[in-house]
C-alpha atoms as a PDB file:
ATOM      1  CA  UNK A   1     -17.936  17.279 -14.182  1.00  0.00           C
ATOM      2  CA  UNK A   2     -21.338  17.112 -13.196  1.00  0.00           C
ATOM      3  CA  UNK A   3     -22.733  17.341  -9.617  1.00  0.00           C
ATOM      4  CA  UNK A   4     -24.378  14.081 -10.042  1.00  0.00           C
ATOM      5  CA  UNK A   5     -20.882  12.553 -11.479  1.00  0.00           C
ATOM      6  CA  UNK A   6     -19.353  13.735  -8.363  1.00  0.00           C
ATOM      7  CA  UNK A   7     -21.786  12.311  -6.262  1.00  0.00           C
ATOM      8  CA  UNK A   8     -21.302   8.988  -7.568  1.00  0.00           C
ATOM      9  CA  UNK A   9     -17.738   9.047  -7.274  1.00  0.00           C
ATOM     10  CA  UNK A  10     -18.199  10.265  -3.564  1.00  0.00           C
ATOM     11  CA  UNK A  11     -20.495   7.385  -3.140  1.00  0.00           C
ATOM     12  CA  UNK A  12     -18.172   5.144  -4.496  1.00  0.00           C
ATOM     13  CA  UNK A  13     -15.034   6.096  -2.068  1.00  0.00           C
ATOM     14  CA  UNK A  14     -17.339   6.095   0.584  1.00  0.00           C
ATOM     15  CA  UNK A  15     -18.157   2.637  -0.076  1.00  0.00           C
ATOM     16  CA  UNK A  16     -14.482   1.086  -1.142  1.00  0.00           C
ATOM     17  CA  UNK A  17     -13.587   3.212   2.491  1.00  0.00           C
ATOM     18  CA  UNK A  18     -16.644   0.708   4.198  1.00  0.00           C
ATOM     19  CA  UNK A  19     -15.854  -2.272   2.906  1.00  0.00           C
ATOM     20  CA  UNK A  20     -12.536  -1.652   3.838  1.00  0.00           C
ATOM     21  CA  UNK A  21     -13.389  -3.287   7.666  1.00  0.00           C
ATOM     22  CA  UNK A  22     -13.358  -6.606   5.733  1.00  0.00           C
ATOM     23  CA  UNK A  23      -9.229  -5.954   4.692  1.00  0.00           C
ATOM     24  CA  UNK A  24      -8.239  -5.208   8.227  1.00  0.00           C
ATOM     25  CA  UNK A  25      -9.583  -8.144   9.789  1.00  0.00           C
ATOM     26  CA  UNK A  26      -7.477 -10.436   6.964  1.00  0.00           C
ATOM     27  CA  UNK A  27      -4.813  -7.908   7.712  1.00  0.00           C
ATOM     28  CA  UNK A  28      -5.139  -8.458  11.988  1.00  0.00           C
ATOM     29  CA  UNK A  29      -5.141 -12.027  11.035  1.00  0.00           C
ATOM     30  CA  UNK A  30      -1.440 -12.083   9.889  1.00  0.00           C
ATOM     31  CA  UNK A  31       0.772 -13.498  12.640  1.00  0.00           C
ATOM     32  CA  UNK A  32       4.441 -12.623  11.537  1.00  0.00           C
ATOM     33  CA  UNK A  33       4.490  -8.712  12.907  1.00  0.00           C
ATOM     34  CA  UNK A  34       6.960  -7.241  10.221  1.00  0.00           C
ATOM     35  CA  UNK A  35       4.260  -8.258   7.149  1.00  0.00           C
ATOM     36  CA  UNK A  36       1.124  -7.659   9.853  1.00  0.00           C
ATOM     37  CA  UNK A  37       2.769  -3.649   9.839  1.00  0.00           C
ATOM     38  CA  UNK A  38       3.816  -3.692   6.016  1.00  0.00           C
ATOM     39  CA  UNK A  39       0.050  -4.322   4.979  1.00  0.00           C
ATOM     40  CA  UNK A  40      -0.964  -1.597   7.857  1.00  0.00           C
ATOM     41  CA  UNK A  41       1.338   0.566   6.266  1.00  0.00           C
ATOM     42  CA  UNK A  42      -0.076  -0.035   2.686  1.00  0.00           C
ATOM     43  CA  UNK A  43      -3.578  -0.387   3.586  1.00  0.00           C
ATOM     44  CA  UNK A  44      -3.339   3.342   5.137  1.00  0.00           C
ATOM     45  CA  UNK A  45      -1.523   4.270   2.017  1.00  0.00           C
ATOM     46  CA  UNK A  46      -4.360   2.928   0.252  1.00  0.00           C
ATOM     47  CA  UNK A  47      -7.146   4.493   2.115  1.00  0.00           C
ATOM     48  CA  UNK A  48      -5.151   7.708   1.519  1.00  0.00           C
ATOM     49  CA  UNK A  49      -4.734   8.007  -1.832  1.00  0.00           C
ATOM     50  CA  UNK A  50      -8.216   7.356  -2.098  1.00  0.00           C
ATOM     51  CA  UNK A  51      -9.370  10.218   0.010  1.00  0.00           C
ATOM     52  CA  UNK A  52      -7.114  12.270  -1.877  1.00  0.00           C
ATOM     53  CA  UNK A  53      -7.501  11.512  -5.268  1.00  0.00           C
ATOM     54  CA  UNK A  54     -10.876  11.246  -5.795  1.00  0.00           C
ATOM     55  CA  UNK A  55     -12.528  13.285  -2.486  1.00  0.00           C
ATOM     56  CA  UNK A  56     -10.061  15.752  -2.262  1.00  0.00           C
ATOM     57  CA  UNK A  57      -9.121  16.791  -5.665  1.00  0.00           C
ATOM     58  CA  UNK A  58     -12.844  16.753  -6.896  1.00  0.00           C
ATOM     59  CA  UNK A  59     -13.409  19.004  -3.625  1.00  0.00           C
ATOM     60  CA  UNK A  60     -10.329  21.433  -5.003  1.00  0.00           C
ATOM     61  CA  UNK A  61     -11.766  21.597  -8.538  1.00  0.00           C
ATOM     62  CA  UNK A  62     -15.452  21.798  -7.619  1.00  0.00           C
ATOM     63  CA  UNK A  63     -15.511  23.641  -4.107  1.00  0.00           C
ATOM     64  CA  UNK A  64     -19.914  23.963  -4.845  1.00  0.00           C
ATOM     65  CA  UNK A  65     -19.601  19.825  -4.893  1.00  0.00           C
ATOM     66  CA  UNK A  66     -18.005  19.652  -1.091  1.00  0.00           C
ATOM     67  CA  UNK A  67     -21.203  19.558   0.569  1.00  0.00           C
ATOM     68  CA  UNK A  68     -21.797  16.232  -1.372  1.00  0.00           C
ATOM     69  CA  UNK A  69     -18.716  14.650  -0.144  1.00  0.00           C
ATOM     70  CA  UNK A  70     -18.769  11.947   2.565  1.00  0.00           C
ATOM     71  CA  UNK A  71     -17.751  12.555   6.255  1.00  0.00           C
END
């Protein structure tokens, strides 16, 4: 992968993370508790696997791209 490949994909999680404010408010607006914490639950899941799979492992693979990645 290219540097400018990973920076695009960083850009991209960084963004899906962002927008991310807009799922949390539909989330918060849930009344019954038990499904408010089961979309918590996989909301965090989410946010997760998309730190992991796509930051982290392109992080692993390229340590000289980990300077690009977001905070």
């Amino acid at each position: 992968m290219k540097r400018d490949g990973a920076k695009k994909i960083f850009k991209a999680a960084d963004i899906l993370c962002g927008a991310s404010s807009q799922l949390i408010t539909a989330i918060d607006a849930i009344e019954d508790a038990s499904e408010k914490r089961a979309f918590r639950r996989k909301f965090a899941e989410l946010m997760g696997n998309i730190e992991r799979d796509f930051v982290y492992d392109i992080c692993v693979k390229y340590p000289e791209y980990a300077e690009e990645k977001p905070t």
